[in-house]
Protein backbone atom coordinates (compact mmCIF):
# COMPACT_ATOMS: atom_id res chain seq x y z
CA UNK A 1 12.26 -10.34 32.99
CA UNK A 2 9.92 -12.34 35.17
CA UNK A 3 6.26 -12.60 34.39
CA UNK A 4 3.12 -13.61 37.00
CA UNK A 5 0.39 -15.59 34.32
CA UNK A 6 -2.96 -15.41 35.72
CA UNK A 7 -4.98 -18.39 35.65
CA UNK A 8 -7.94 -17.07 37.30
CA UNK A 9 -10.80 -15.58 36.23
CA UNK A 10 -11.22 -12.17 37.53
CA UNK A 11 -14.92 -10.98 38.63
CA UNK A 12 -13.57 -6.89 39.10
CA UNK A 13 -15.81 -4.39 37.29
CA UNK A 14 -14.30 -2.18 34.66
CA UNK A 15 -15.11 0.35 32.08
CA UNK A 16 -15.48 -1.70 29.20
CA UNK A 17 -17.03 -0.35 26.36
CA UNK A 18 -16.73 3.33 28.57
CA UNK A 19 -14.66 6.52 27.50
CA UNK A 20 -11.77 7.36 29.15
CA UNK A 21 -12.36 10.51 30.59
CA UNK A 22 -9.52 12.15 28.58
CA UNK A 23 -9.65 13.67 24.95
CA UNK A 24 -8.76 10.71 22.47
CA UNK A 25 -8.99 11.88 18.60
CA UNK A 26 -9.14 8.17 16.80
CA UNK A 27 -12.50 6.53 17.14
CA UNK A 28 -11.73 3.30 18.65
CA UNK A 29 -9.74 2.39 21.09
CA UNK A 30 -8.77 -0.04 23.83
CA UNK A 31 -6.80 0.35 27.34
CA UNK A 32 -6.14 -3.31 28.53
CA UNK A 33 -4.15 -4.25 31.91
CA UNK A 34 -1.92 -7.13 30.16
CA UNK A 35 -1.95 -9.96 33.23
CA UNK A 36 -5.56 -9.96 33.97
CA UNK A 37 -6.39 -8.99 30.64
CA UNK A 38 -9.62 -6.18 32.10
CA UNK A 39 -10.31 -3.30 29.93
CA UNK A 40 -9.71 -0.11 31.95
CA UNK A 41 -11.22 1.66 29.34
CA UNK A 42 -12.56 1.41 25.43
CA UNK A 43 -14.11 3.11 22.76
CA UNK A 44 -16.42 1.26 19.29
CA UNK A 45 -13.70 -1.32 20.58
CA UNK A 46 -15.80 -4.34 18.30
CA UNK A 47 -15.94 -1.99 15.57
CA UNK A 48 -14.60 -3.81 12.10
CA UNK A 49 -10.88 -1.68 10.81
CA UNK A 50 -8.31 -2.46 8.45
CA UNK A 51 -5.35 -3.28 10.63
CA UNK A 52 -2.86 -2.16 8.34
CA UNK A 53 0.72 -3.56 10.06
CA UNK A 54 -0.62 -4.13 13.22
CA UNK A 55 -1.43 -7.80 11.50
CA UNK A 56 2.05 -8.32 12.15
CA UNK A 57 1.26 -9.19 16.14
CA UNK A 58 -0.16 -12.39 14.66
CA UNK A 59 3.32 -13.14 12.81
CA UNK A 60 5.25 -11.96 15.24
CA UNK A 61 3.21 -14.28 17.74
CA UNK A 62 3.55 -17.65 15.44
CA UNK A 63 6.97 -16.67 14.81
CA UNK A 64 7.66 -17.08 18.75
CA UNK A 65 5.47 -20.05 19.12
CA UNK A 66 7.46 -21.88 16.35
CA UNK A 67 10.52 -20.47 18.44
CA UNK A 68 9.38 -21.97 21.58
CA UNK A 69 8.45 -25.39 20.36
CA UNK A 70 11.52 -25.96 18.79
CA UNK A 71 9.79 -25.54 15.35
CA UNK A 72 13.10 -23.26 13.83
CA UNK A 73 15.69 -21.80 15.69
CA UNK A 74 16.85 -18.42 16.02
CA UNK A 75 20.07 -19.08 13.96
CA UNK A 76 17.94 -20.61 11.40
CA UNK A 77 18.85 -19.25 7.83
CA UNK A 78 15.87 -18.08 6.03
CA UNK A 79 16.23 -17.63 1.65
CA UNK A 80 14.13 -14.79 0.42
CA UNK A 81 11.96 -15.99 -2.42
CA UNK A 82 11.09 -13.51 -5.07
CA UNK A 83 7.15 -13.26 -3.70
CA UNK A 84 8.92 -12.39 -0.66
CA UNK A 85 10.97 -9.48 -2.06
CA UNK A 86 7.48 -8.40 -3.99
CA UNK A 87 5.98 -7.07 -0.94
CA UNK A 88 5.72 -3.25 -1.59
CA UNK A 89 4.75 -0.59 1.64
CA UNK A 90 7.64 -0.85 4.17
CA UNK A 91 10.39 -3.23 3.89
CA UNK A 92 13.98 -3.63 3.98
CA UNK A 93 14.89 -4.35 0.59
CA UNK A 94 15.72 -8.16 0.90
CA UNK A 95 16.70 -9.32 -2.96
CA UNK A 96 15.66 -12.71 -3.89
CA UNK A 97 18.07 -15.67 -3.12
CA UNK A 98 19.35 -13.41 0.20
CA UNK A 99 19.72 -15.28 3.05
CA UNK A 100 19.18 -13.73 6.86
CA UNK A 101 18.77 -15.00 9.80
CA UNK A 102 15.49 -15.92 11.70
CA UNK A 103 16.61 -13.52 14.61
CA UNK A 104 17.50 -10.68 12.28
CA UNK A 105 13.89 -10.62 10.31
CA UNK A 106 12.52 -10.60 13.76
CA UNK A 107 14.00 -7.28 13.93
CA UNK A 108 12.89 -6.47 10.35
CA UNK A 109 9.77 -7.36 11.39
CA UNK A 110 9.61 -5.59 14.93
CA UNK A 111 11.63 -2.26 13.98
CA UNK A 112 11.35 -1.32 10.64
CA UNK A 113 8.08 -3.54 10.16
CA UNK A 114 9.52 -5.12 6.87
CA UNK A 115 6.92 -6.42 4.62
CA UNK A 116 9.62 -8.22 2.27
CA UNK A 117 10.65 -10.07 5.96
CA UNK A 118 7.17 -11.23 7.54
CA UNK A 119 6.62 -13.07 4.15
CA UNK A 120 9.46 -14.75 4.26
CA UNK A 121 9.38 -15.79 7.54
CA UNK A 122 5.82 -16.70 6.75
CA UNK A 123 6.70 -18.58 3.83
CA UNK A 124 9.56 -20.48 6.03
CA UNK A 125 6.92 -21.27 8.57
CA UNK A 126 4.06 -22.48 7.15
CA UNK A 127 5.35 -23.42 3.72
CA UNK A 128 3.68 -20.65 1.57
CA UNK A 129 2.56 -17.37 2.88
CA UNK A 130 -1.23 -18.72 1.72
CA UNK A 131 -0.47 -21.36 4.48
CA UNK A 132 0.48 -19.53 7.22
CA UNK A 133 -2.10 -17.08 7.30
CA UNK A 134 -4.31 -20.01 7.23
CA UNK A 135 -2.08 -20.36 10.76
CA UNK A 136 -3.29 -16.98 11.55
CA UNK A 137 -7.01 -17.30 11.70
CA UNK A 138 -6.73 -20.23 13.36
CA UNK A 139 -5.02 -18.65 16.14
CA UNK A 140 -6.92 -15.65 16.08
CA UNK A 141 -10.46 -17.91 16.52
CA UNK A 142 -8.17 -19.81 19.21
CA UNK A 143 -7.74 -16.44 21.56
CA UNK A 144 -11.05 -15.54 21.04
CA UNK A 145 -10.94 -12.50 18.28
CA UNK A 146 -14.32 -13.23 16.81
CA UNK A 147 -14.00 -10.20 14.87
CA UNK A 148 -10.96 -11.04 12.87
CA UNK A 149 -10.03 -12.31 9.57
CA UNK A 150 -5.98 -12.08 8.00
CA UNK A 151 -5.79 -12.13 4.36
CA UNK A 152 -1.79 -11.89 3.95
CA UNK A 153 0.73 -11.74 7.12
CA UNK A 154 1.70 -8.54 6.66
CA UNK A 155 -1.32 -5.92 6.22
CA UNK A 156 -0.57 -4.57 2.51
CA UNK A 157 -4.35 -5.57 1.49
CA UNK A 158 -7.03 -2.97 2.29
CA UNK A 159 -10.00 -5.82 0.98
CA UNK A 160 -12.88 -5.61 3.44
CA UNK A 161 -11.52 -9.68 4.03
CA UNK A 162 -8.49 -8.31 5.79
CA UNK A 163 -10.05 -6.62 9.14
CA UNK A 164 -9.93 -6.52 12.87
CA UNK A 165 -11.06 -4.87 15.92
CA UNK A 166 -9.07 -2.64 18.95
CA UNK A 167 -10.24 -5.75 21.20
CA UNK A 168 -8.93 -8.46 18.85
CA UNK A 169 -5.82 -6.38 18.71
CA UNK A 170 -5.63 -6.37 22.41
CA UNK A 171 -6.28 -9.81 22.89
CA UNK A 172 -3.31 -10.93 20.43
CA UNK A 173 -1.33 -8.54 21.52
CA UNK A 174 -1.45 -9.43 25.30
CA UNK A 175 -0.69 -13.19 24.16
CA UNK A 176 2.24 -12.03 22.40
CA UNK A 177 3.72 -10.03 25.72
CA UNK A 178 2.86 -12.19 28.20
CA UNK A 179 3.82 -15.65 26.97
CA UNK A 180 6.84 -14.52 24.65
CA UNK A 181 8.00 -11.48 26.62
CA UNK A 182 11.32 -12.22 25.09
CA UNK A 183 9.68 -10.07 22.23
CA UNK A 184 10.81 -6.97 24.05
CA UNK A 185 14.24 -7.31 23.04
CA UNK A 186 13.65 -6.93 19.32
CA UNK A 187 10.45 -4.25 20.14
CA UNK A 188 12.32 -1.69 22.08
CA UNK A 189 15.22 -1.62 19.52
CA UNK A 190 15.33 2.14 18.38
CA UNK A 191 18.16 1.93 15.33
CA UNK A 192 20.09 -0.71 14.74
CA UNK A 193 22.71 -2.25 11.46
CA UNK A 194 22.07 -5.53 9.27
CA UNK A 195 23.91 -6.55 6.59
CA UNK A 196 22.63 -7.32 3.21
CA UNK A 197 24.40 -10.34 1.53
CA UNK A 198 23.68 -10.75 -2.09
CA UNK A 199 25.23 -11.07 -5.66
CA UNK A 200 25.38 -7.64 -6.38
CA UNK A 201 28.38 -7.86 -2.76
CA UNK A 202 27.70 -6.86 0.44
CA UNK A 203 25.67 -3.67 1.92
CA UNK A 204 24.61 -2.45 5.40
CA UNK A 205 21.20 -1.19 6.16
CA UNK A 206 20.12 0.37 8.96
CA UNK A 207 16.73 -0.48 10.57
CA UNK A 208 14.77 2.41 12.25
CA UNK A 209 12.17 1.58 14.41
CA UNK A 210 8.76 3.24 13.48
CA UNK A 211 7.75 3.59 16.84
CA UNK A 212 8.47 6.84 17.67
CA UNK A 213 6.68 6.38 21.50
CA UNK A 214 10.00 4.79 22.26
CA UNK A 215 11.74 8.04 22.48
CA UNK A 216 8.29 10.18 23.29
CA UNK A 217 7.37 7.92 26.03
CA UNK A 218 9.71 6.96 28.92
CA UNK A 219 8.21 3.64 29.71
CA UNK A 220 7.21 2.46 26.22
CA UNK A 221 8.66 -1.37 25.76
CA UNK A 222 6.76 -1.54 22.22
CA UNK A 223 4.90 -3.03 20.13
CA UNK A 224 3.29 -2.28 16.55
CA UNK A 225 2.10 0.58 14.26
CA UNK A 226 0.63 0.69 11.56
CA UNK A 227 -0.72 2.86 8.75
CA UNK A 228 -2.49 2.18 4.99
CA UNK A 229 -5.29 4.55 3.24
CA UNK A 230 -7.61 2.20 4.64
CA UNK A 231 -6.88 1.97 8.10
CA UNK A 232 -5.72 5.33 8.56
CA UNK A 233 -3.18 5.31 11.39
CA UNK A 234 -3.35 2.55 13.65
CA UNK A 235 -1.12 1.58 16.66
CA UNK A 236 -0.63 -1.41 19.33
CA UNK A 237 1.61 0.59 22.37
CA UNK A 238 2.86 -1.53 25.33
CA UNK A 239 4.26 0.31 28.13
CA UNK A 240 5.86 -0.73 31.52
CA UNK A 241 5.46 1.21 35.08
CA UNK A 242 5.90 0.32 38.76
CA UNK A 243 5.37 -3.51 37.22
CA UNK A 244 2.09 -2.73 35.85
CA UNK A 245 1.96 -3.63 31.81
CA UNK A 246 -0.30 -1.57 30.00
CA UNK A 247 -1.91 -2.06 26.19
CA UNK A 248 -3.60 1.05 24.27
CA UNK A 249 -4.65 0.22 20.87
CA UNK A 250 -5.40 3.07 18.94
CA UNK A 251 -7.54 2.79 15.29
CA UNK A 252 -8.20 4.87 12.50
CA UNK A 253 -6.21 7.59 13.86
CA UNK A 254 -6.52 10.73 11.76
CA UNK A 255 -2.44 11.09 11.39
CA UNK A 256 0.51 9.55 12.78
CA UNK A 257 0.93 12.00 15.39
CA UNK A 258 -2.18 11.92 17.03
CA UNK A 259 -1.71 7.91 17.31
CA UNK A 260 0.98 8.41 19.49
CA UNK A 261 -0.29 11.02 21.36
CA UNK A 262 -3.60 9.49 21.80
CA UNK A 263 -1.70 6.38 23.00
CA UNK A 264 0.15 8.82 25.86
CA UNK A 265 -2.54 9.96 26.69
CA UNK A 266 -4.37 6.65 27.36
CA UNK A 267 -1.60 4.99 28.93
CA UNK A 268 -0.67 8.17 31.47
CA UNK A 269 -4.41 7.63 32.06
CA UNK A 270 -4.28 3.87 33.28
CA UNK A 271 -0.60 4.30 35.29
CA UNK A 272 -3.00 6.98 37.11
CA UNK A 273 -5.16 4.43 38.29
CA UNK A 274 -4.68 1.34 37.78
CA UNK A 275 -3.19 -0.96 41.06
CA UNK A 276 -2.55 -4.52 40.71
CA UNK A 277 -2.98 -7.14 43.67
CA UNK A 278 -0.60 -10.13 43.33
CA UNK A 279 -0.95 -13.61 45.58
CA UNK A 280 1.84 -16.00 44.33
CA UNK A 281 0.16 -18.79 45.91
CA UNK A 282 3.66 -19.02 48.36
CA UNK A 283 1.51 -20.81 50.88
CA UNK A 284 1.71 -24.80 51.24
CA UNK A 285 -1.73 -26.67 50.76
CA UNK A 286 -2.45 -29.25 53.02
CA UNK A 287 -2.87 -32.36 51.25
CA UNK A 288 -6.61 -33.28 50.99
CA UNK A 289 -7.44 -36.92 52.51
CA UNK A 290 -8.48 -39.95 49.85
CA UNK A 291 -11.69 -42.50 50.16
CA UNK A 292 -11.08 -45.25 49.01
CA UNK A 293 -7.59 -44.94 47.04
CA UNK A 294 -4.38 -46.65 46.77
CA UNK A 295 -3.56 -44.00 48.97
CA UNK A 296 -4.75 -42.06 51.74
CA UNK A 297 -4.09 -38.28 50.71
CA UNK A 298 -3.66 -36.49 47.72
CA UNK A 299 -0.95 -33.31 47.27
CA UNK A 300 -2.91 -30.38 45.82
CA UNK A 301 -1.63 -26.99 43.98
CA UNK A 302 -3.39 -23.66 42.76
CA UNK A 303 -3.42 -22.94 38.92
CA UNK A 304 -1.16 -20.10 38.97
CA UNK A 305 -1.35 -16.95 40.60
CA UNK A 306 -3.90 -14.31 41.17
CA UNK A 307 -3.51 -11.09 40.02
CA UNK A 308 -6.48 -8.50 40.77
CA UNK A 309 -6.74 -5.40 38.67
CA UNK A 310 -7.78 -1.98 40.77
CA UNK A 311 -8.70 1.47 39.51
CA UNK A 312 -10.94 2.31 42.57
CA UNK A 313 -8.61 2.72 45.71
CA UNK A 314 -9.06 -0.30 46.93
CA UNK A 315 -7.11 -1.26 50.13
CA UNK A 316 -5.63 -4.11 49.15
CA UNK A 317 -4.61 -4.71 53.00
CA UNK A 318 -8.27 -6.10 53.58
CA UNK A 319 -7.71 -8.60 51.00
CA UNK A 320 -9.05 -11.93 52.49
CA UNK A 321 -8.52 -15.29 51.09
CA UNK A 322 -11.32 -18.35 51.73
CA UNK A 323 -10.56 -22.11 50.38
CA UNK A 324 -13.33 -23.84 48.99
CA UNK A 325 -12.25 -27.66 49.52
CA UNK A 326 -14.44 -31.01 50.74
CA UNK A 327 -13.24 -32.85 53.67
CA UNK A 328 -12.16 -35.42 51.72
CA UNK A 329 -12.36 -36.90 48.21
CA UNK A 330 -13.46 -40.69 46.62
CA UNK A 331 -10.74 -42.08 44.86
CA UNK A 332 -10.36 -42.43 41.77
CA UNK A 333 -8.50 -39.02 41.55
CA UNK A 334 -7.15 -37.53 38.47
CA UNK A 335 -3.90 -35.19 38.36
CA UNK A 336 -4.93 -31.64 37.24
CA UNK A 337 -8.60 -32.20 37.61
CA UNK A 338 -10.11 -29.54 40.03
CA UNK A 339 -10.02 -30.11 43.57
CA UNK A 340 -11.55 -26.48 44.53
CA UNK A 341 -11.01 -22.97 44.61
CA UNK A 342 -9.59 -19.61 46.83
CA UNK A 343 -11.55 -16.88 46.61
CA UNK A 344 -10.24 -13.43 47.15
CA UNK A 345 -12.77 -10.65 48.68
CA UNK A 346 -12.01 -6.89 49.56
CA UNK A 347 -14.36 -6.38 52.35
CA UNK A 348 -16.57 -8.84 51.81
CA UNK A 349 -16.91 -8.10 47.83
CA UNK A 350 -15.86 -11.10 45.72
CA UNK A 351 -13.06 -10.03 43.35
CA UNK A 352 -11.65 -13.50 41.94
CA UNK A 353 -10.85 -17.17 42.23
CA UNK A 354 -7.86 -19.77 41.47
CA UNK A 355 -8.27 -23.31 41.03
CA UNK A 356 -7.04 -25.77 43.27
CA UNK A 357 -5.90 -28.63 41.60
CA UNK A 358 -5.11 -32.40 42.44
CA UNK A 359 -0.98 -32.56 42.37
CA UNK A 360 -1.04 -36.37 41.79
CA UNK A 361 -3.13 -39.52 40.22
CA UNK A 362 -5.21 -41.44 42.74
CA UNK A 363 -6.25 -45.09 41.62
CA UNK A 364 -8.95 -46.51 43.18
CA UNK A 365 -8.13 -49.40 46.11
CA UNK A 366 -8.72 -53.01 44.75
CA UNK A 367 -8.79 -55.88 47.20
CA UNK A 368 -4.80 -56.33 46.98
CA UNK A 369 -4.62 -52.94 48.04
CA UNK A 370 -5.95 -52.78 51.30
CA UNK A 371 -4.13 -56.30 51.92
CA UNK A 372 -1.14 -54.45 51.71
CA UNK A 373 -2.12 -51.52 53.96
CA UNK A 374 -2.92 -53.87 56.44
CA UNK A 375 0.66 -55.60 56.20
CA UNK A 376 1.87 -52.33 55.77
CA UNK A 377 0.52 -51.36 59.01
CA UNK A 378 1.34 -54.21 61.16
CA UNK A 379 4.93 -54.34 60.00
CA UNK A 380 5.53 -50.47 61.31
């Protein structure tokens, strides 16, 4: 699956903090367009909630990032402690001294949203579960979600320290998607076999996923419910249409019915509008000339792409491009530093901006230097 990050900072209006014109039962909620990250709509979307299992995002997220940096591997085998096979609410029934997989509690995790498995990946992780959600908050303050605090990794506690918000949810749900969008291949599992090895022999149990939008919804691709006394019925729902990724976060539903349908009804509501402009920077830069440097001209390179959410009707034909650049530059010049900026306009209207970066290091020109330019040019 190929993914577009944006790097720029989009200036389009939207209807944050707004109502969706469409009936929505649960009283806070959040429609976010995943690669620009703009609300399309929301609802008491910084209101405090018990998250129930929608905390496991966050696990699922440090799970992948220890995945990507080489941390543990998927074919990593993971012992169940007997803290881990505690856990009451959901879970697959993992017996102390059982050992799985790393890829298969993923899918405990992701389908059946095993409490038994996200502490024991937890526990593998950070050491002790205490640890790693010590992990958690540190991510969450990373992304942003001011409004967060994890108590345990898997959302059993209903203690006014274990709470969230429909934006926080949205923000760590959108950095699960979009940086480890491998994710959807455990998410849009609908039933599927593992095999318990213990001492009492060997059993299979079947994982179910609880995510029943994935056979309600044609272009669900995942991601979390959840559901204690406290929270009520909660729900994270990524879906997928004409290449536009949508978010709806749904809290404190009433039942676990109306959190799906509320979620249809929100994400039918954003396919209906939403448009998304894409540049992927294709065009060469012109290198921009040095003063003063070791040499004369330095390479330069945008961010990343732009990606410009639209629920107006915008023509995105009179999209215009300007480059904000100097003539030239005084050495010294530092790789990655920025050089200036394209800005994107819809008649005239500024909707966005990339960096332009320097592609190389520029020293500044010492005396030797220009001794050997001159050479240089007089040999040619």
């Amino acid at each position: 699956m190929a993914w577009i990050l944006f790097m720029a900072a989009p200036l389009a209006a939207h209807a944050e903090g707004n109502a969706a014109p469409v009936s929505v039962a649960a009283p806070s909620y959040v429609l976010m367009e995943a690669s620009t990250g703009q609300i399309i709509c929301s609802q008491n979307e910084n209101e405090r909630l018990h998250p129930a299992s929608i905390t496991k995002i966050m696990t699922l997220l440090l799970i992948f990032e220890a995945l990507e940096s080489g941390k543990i591997r998927l074919e990593d085998e993971v012992t169940t402690s007997a803290n881990a096979k505690s856990m009451g609410g959901s879970q697959v029934f993992l017996e102390e001294g059982e050992i799985q997989t790393v890829d298969t509690l993923i899918k405990c995790i992701a389908v059946a949203s095993g409490n038994d498995a996200a502490v024991a990946m937890a526990e593998y992780i950070g050491g002790s579960e205490e640890s790693f959600v010590q992990m958690m908050n540190e991510k969450a303050k990373s992304l942003g979600m001011t409004q967060t605090t994890f108590v345990d990794c898997c959302g059993l506690s209903n203690s006014d320290g274990h709470m969230t918000t429909a934006m926080d949810v949205a923000l760590m749900s959108r950095e699960l998607i979009t940086k480890h969008p491998k994710v959807y291949e455990y998410t849009q599992i609908w039933m599927e076999d593992i095999t318990h090895e213990t001492r009492k022999g060997s059993s299979t149990f079947t994982l179910s996923s609880i995510n029943k939008l994935l056979k309600q919804y044609p272009y669900a691709t995942g991601l979390k419910t959840g559901s204690t006394s406290a929270a009520k019925y909660c729900l994270s729902a990524t879906a997928r249409k004409d290449g536009i990724d949508l978010i709806a976060v749904v809290m404190k539903a009433p039942d676990y019915k109306v959190r799906f349908q509320d979620a249809i009804t929100l994400l039918n509501y954003g396919f209906s509008l939403a448009k998304v402009y894409v540049d992927e920077n294709q065009d060469i830069l012109p290198p921009l000339a040095v003063q003063g440097g070791i040499s004369d001209e330095v390479p330069l390179s945008y961010r990343g792409a732009f990606r410009y959410l639209d629920v107006a009707g915008a023509d995105f034909a009179a999209v215009t491009k300007q480059m904000n650049l100097p003539e030239s530059v005084q050495a010294p010049v530092r790789k990655g530093e920025k050089a200036g900026e394209a800005v994107y306009s819809i008649n005239g209207t500024e909707i966005g901006r990339v960096d332009i970066l320097y592609g190389e290091e520029i020293s500044k020109a010492v005396y030797k230097d220009y001794i050997h330019k001159v050479l240089l040019k007089f040999c040619v």
